[in-house]
Protein backbone atom coordinates (compact mmCIF):
# COMPACT_ATOMS: atom_id res chain seq x y z
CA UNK A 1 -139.65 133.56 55.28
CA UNK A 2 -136.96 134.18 57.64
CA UNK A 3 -134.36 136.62 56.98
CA UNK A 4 -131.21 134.39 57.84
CA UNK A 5 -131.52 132.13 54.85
CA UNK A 6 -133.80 134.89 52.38
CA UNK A 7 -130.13 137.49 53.08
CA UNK A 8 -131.83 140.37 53.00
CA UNK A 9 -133.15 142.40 56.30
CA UNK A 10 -135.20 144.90 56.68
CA UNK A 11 -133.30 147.46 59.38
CA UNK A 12 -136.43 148.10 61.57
CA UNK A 13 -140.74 149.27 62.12
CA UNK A 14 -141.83 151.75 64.56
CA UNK A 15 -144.29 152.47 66.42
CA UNK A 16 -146.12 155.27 67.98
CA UNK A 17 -149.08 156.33 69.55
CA UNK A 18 -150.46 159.96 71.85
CA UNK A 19 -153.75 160.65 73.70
CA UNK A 20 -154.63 156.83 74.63
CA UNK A 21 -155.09 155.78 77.80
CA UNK A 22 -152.52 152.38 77.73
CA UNK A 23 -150.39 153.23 75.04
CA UNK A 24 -147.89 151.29 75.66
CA UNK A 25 -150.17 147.91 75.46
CA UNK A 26 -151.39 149.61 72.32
CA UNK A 27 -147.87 149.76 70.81
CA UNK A 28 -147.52 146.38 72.14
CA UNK A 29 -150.05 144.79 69.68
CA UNK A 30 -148.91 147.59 66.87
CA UNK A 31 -145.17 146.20 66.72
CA UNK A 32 -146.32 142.33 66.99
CA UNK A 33 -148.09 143.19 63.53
CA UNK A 34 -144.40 144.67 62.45
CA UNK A 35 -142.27 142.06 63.87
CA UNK A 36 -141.55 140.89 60.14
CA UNK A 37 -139.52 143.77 60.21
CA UNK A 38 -137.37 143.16 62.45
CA UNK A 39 -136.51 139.93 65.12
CA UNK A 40 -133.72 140.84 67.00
CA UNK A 41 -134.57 143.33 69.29
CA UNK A 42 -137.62 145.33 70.71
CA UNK A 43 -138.70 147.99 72.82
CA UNK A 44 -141.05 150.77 73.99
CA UNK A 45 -140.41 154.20 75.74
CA UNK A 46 -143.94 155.46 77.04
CA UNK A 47 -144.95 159.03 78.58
CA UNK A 48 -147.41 159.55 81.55
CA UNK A 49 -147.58 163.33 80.67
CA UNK A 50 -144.25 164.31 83.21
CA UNK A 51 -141.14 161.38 83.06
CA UNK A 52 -140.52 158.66 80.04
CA UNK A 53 -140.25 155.13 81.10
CA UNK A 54 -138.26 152.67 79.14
CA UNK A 55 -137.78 149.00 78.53
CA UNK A 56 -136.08 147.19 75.54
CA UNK A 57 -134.02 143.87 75.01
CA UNK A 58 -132.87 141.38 73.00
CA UNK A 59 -135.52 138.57 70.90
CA UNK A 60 -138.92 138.70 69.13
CA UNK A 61 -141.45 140.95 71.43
CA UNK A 62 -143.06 138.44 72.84
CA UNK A 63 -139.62 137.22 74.49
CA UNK A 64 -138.98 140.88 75.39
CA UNK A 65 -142.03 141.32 77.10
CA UNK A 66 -142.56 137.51 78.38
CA UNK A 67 -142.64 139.26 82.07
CA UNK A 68 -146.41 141.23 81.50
CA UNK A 69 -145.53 143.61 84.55
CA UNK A 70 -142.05 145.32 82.49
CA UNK A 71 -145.02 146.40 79.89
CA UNK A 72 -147.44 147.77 83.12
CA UNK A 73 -144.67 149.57 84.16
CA UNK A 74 -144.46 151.56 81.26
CA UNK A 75 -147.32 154.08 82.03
CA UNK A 76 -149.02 156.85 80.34
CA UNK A 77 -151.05 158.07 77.51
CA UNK A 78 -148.14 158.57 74.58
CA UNK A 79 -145.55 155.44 73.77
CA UNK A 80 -143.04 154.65 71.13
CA UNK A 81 -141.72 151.65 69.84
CA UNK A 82 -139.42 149.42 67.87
CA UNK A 83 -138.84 146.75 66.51
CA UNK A 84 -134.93 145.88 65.23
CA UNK A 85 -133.15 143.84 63.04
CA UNK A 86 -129.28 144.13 63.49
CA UNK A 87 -126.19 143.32 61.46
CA UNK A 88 -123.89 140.64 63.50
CA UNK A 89 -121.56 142.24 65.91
CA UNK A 90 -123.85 145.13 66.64
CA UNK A 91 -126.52 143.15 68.62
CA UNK A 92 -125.56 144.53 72.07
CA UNK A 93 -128.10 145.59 74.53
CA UNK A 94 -126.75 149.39 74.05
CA UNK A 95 -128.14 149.52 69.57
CA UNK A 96 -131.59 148.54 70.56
CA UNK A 97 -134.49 150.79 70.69
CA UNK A 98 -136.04 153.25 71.48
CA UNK A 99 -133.54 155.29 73.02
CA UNK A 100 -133.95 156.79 76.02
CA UNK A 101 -132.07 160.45 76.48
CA UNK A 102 -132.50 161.99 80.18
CA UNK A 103 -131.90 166.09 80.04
CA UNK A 104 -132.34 168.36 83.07
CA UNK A 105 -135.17 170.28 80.47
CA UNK A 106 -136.94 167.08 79.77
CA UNK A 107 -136.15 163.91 78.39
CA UNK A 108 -136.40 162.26 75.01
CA UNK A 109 -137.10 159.25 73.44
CA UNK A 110 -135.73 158.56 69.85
CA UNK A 111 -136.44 155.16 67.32
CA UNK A 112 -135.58 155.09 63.73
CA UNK A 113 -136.17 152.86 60.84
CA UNK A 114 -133.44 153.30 57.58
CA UNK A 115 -129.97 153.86 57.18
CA UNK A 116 -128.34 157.38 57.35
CA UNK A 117 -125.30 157.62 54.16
CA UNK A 118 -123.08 159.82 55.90
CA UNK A 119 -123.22 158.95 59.67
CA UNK A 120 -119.99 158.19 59.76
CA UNK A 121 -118.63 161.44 58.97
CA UNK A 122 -121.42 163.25 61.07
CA UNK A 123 -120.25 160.77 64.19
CA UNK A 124 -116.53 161.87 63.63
CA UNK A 125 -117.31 165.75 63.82
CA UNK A 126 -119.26 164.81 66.89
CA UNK A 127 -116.73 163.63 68.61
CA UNK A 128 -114.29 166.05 67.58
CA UNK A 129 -116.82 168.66 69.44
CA UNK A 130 -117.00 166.41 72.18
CA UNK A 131 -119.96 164.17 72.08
CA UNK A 132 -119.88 160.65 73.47
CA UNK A 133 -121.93 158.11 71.96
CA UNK A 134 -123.44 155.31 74.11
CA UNK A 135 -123.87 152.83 70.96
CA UNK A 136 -122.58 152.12 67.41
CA UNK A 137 -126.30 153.21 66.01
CA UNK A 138 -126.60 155.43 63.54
CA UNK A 139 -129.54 156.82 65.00
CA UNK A 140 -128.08 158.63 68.01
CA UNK A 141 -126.67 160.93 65.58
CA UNK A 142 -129.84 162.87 65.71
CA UNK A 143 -130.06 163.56 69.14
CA UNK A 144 -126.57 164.73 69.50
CA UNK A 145 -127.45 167.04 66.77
CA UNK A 146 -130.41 168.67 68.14
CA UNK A 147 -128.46 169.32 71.88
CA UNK A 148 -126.13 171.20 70.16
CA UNK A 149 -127.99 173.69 69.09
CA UNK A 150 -127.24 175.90 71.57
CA UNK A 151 -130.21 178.58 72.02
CA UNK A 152 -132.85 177.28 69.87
CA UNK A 153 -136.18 175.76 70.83
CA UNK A 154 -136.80 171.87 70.66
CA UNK A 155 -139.03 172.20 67.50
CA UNK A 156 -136.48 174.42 65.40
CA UNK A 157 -133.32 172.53 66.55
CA UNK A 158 -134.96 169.13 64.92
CA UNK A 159 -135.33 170.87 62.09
CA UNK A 160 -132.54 172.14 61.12
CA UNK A 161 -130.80 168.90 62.93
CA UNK A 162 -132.95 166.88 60.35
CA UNK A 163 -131.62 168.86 57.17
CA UNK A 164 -128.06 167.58 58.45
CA UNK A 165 -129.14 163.63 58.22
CA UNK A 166 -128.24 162.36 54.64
CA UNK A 167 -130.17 158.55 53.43
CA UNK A 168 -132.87 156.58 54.21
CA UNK A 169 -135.19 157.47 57.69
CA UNK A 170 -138.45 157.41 59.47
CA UNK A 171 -137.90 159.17 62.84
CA UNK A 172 -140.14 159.31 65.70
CA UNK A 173 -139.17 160.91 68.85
CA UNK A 174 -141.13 161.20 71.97
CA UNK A 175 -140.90 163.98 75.04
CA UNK A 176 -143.16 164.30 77.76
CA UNK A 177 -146.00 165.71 75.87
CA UNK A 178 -145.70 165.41 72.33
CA UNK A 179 -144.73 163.05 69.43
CA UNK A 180 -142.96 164.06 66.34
CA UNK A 181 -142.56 162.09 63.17
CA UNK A 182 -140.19 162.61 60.44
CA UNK A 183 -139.47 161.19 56.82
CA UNK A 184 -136.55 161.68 54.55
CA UNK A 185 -136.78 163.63 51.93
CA UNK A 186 -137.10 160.80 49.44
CA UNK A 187 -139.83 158.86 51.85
CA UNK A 188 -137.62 156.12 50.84
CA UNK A 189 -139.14 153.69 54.20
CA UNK A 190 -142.73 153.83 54.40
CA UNK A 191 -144.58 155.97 57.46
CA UNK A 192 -148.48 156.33 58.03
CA UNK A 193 -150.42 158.31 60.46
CA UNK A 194 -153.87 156.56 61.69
CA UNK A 195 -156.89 157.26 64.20
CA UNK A 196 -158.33 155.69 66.89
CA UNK A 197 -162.03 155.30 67.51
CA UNK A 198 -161.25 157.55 70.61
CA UNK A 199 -159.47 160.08 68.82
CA UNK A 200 -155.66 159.10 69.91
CA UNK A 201 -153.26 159.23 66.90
CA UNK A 202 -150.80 156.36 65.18
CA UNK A 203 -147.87 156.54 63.05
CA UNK A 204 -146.62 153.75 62.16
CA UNK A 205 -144.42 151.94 59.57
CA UNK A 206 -146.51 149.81 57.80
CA UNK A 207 -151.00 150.17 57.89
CA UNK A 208 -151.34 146.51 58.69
CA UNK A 209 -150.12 147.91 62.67
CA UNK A 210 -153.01 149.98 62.13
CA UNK A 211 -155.75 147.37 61.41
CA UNK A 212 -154.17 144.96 64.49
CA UNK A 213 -155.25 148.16 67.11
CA UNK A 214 -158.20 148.90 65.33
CA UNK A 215 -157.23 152.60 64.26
CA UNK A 216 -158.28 154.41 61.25
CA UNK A 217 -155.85 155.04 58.49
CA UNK A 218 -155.57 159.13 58.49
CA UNK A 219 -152.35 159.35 55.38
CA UNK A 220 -149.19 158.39 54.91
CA UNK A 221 -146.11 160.70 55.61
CA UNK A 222 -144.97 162.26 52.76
CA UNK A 223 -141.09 162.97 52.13
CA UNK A 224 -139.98 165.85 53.97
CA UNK A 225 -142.80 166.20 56.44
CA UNK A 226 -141.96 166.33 60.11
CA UNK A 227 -145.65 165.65 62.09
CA UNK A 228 -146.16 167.05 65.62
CA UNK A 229 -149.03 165.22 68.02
CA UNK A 230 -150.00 166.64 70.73
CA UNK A 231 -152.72 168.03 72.90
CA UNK A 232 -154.24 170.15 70.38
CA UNK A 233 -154.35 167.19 67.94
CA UNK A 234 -152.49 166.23 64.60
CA UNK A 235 -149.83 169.29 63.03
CA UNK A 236 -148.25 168.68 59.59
CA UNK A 237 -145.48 170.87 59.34
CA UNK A 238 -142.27 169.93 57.04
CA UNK A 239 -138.43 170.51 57.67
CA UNK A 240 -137.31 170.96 54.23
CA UNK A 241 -138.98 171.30 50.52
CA UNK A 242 -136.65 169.71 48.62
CA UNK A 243 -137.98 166.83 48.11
CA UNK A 244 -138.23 163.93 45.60
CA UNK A 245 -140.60 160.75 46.17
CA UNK A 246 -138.28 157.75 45.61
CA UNK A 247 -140.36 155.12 47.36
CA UNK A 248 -138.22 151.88 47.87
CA UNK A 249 -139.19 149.10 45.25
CA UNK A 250 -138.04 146.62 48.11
CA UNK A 251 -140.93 147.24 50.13
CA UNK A 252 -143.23 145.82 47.54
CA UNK A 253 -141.37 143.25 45.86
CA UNK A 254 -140.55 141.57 49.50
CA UNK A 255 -140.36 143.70 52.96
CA UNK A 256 -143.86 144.65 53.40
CA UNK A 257 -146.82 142.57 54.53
CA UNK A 258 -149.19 141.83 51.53
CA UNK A 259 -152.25 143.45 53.40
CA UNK A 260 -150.10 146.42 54.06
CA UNK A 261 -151.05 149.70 51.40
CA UNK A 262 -148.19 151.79 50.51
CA UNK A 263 -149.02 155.36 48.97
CA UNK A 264 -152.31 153.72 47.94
CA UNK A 265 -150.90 150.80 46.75
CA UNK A 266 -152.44 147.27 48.12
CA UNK A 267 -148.95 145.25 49.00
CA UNK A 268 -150.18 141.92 47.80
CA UNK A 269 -152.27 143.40 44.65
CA UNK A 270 -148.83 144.59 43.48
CA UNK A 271 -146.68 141.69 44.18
CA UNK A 272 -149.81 140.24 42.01
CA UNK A 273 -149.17 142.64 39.06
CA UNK A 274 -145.58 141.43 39.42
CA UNK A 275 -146.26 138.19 38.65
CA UNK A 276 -148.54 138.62 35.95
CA UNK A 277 -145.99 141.18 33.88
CA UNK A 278 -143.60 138.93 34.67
CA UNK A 279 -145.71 135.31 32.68
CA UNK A 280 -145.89 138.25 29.54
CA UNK A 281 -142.13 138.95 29.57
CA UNK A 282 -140.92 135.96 30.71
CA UNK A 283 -143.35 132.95 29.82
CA UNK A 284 -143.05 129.70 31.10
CA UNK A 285 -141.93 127.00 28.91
CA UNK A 286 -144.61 125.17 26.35
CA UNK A 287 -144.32 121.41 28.60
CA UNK A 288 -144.66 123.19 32.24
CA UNK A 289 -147.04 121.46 34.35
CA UNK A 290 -147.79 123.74 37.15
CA UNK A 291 -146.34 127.17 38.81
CA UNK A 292 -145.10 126.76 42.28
CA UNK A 293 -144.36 129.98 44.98
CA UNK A 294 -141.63 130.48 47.67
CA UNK A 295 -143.29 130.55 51.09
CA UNK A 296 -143.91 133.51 52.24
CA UNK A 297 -143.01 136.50 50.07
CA UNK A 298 -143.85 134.82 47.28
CA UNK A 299 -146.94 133.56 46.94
CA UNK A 300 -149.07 136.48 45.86
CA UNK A 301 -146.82 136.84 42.38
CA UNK A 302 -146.60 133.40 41.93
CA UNK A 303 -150.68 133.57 41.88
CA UNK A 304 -150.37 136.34 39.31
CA UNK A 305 -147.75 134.28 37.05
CA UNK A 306 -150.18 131.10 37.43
CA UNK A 307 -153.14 132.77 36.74
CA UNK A 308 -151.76 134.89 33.89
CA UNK A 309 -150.14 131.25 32.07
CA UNK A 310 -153.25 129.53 32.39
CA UNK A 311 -150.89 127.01 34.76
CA UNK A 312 -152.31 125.22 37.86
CA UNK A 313 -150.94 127.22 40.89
CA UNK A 314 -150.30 124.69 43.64
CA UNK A 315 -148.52 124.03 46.85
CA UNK A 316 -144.92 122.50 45.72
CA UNK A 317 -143.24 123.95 48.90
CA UNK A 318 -143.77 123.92 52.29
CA UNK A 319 -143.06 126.58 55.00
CA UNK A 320 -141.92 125.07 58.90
CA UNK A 321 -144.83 127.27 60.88
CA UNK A 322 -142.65 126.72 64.22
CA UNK A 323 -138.98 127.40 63.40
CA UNK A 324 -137.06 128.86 66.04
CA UNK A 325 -134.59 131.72 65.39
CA UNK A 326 -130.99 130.78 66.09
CA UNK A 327 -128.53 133.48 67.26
CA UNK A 328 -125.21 131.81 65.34
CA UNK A 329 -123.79 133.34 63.03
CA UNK A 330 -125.15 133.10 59.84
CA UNK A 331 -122.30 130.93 57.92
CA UNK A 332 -122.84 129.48 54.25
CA UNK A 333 -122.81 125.96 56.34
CA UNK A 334 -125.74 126.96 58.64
CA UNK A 335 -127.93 129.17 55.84
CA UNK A 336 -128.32 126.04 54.34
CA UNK A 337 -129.48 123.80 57.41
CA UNK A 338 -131.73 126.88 58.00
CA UNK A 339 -133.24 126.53 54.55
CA UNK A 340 -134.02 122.83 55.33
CA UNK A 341 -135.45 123.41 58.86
CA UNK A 342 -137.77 125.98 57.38
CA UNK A 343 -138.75 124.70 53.81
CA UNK A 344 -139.66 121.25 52.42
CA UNK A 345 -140.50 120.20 48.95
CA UNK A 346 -143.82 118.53 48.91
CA UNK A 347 -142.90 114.95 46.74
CA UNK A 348 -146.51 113.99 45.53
CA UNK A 349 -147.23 117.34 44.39
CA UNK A 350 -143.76 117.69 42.50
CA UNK A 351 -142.42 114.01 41.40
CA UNK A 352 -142.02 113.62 37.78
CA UNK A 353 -143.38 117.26 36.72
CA UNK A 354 -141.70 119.91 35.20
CA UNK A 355 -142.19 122.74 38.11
CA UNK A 356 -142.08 126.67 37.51
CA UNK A 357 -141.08 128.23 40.73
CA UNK A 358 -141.69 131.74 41.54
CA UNK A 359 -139.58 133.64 43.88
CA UNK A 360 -139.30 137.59 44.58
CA UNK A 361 -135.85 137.94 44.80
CA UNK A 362 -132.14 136.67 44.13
CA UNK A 363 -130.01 138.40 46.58
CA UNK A 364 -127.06 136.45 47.82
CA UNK A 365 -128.17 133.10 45.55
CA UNK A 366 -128.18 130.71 48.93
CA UNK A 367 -131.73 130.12 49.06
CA UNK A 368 -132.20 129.46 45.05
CA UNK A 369 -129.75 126.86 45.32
CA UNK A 370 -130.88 124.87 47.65
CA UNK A 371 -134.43 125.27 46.68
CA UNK A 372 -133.83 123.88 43.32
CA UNK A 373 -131.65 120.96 45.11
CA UNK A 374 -134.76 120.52 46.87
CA UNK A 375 -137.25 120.00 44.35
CA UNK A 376 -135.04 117.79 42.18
CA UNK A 377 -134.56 115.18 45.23
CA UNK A 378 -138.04 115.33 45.40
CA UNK A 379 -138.51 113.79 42.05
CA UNK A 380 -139.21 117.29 39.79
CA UNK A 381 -138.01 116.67 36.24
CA UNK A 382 -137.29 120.07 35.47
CA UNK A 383 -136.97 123.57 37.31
CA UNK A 384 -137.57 126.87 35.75
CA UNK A 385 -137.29 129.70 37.89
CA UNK A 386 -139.15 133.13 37.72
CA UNK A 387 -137.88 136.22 39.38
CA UNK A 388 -140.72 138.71 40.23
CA UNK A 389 -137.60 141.89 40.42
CA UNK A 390 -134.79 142.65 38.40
CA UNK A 391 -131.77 140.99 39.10
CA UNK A 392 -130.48 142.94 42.15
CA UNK A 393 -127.32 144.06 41.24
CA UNK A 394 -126.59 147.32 43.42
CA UNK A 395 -126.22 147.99 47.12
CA UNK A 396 -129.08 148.88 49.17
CA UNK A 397 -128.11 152.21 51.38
CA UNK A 398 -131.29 153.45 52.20
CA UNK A 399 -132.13 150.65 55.63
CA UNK A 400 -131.30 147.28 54.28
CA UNK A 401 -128.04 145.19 54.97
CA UNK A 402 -127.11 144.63 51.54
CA UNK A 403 -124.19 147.72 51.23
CA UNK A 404 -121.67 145.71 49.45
CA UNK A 405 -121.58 144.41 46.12
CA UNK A 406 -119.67 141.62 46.60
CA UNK A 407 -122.39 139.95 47.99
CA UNK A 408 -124.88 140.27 44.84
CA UNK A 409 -124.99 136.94 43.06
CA UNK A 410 -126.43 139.37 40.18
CA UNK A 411 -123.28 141.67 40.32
CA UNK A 412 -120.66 138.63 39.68
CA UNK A 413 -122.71 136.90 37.57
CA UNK A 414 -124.65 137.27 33.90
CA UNK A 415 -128.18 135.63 34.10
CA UNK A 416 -126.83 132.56 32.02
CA UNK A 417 -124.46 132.11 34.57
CA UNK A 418 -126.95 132.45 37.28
CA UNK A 419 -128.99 129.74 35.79
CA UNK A 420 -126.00 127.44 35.76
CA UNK A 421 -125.19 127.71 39.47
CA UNK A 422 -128.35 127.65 40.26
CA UNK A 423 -129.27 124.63 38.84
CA UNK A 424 -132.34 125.42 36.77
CA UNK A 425 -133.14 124.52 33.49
CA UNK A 426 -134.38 128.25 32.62
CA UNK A 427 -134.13 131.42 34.55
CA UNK A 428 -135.99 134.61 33.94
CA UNK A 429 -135.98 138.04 35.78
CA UNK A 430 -138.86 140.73 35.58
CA UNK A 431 -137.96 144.01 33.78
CA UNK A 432 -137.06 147.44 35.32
CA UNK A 433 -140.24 148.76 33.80
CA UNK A 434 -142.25 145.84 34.28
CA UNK A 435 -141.95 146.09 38.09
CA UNK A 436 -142.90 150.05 37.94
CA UNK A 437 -146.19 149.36 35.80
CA UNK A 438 -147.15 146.75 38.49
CA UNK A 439 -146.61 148.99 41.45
CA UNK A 440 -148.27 151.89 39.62
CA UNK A 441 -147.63 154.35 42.25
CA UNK A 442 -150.56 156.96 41.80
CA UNK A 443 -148.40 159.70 43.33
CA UNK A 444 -145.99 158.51 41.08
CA UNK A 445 -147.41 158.67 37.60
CA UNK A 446 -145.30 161.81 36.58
CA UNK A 447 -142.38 160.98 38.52
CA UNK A 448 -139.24 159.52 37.61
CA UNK A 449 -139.17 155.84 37.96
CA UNK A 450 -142.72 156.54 38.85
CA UNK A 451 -141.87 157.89 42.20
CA UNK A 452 -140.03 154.66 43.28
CA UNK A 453 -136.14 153.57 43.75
CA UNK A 454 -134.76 151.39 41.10
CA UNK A 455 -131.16 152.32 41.85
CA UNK A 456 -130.64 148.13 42.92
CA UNK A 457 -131.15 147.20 39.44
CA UNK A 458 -129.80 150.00 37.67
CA UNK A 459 -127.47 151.34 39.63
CA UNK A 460 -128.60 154.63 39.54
CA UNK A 461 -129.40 156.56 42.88
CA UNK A 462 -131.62 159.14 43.82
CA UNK A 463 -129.27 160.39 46.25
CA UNK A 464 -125.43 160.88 46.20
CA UNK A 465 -124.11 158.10 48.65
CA UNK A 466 -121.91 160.62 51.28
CA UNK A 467 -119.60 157.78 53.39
CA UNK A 468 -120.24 154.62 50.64
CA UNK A 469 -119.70 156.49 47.65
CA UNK A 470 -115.54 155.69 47.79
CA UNK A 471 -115.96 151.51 48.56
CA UNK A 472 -118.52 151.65 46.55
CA UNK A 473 -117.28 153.30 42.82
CA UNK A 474 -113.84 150.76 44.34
CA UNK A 475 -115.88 147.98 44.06
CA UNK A 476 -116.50 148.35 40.22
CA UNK A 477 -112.20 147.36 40.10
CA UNK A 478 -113.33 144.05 42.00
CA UNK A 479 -116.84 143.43 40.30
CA UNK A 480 -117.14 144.85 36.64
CA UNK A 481 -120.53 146.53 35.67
CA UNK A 482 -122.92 143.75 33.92
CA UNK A 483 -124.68 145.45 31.24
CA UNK A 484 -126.63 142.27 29.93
């Protein structure tokens, strides 16, 4: 579904690929199988072994690159790209990526999916020493990082450059004849390295870019790991050891695509789970007549919740194939148009039944509204909604837009309440440890959490939160802590 009425977005995927002959085509078809990741920007920086090329705009990739000769132009055997989503007001030609840094001993290219807590002091001592910044990213922080270490080599400046980056990130940087990948220390965003059937390497967000260019999946990136490609093949080297796995949960419950696998983790088999734990702890009522899921991100645990009630799982909404993005600003007034354009209750399936809709996720409340306003003027009788997550009462700081609390239906409001504004005649939210049984992380089984982040329903982080942490323990004067 489309991230202007589901108010949440993902920040970005990347890209990359070394040692294939037209890489950037290559990345071409690797970020059209991310581009639910990000719609607002896109771009690729390739490498023909002595100068980096660049191109990048604003729109879905196929806009970007509607002109096929800006993607020829990009030659060479090594390419990264990106795919962006942006926050209003930042959507200037100058925040999208890759980045493209020109030195007199070779230039770089940078992308970067996640959110980094403490750029904001990191930018200000920058500055202070000089630095300019071309854009209001928080990924150009790196790069102005590594240049100042004056006297070191490329590979030991990143480093120690990394170790200085606080939150949520999957780097990858490019120079003329290598690619380097890089994952916090908590692997919070999701990174994999895969093989081509000529021997060229991947890393990419998600494995589903993997299967659309045909490559092998090799591992993912663990936390902590910086990986060097070049002509002597794959490295795995790491910039740090203290590390903690801390997966986020949000990549499961509703970022990733269901055929992607996460740590060894089948997207869609675990969205499943979800929806099965959740018929056990939250069962539908006695007269329910059938079990209904919110198109996209929804249907795989609303399969598990039918099949686990015994309920007929059928198609109650319908998703708009052909909806157009609109770049307006995303008002209260226009979510709600948006949530018409794109959905429609189906009336014969619906009329006079009493309807159990699943959904992944309450964020802002928007979209749960106007579903259920939907399915009642399509005749339902009665609406009881499932929640395949907890309710989501904590910012987000690791690469998602969601930093304030304010905005967290959850956070103002107890689940009673919820159901009230929401309109539904029975609400019901999966359980903390309900949604880390139906991960079931296998890297995870000792871990705490089992090696996932929680911290949006509980509150508590893995990580101290650097530049939020004042506005955020502030907001708790606003928006008292729900404990129900």
């Amino acid at each position: 579904m489309s991230h202007e009425i589901r108010g949440l977005n993902e920040e970005c995927g990347v890209f990359g690929v070394f040692g294939e002959k037209d890489a950037s085509r290559l990345t071409y078809f690797g970020l059209h199988a991310l581009q639910h990741r990000g719609q607002e920007g896109a771009g690729i920086v390739s490498s023909d072994g002595e100068h980096l090329h660049q191109y990048r705009n604003r729109g879905l990739l196929a806009e970007v690159f509607q002109n096929p000769d800006d993607l020829k132009r990009l030659t060479g055997q090594a390419a990264i790209g990106h795919v962006r989503y942006g926050t209003s007001g930042t959507n200037s030609l100058a925040n999208i990526q890759p980045f493209l840094f020109r030195f007199y001993d070779g230039d770089v290219g940078l992308a970067h999916n996640g959110n980094l807590t403490n750029a904001v002091t990191l930018r200000r001592q920058l500055e202070v020493q000089g630095a300019v910044f071309q854009s209001t990213s928080d990924t150009e922080m790196l790069i102005h990082l590594i240049r100042k270490k004056q006297g070191m080599d490329f590979l030991d400046a990143l480093k120690v450059s990394l170790n200085e980056t606080k939150g949520g990130f999957a780097f990858l940087l490019l120079r003329k004849d290598a690619l380097y990948a890089a994952l916090d220390p908590n692997g919070f965003r999701p990174l994999v390295i895969g093989q081509t059937k000529s021997g060229g390497y991947i890393v990419a967000s998600e494995t589903c870019a993997l299967d659309a260019v045909g490559a092998k999946f090799v591992r993912d990136v663990l936390p902590g790991e910086l990986i060097i490609i070049d002509k002597d093949g794959l490295h795995i080297d790491h910039y740090t050891t203290q590390t903690k796995l801390a997966v986020c949960s949000m990549e499961y419950i509703y970022f990733a695509r269901p055929d992607s696998i996460i740590h060894g983790v089948t997207v869609h088999n675990a969205r499943k789970r979800m929806g099965g734990i959740l018929a056990q702890e939250q069962p539908a009522p006695a007269d329910a007549d059938m079990v209904i899921g919110v198109p996209n991100s929804s249907l795989s645990a609303a399969s598990g919740y039918a099949e686990a009630t015994g309920l007929p799982y059928e198609m109650g909404l319908i998703k708009n194939q052909y909806i157009a993005r609109t770049f307006i600003q995303p008002t209260q007034a226009l979510r709600e148009q948006g949530v018409k354009m794109k959905l429609s209750a189906v009336r014969g399936v619906v009329e006079g039944k009493s309807v159990v809709i699943v959904d992944d996720s309450i964020v802002r409340g928007t979209t749960s509204i106007q579903l259920v306003k939907m399915l009642k003027e399509a005749g339902a009788k009665e609406v009881h909604m499932r929640i395949a997550s907890p309710p989501f009462r904590y910012p987000h700081f690791y690469g998602i837009d969601v930093s304030d609390r304010s905005q967290l239906m959850a956070a103002k409001h107890s689940v009673v309440e919820m159901q009230k504004l929401i309109g539904v005649e029975s609400l019901g939210f999966l359980s903390v440890s309900g949604l880390i049984k139906a991960i079931n992380l296998p890297m995870g089984q000792d871990k705490e959490n089992g090696g996932l982040t929680v911290a949006y329903f509980n509150g508590k982080y893995p990580t101290p939160l650097y530049d939020y942490e004042e506005d955020y323990l502030q907001s708790f004067e606003e928006i008292p802590d729900r404990k129900d």
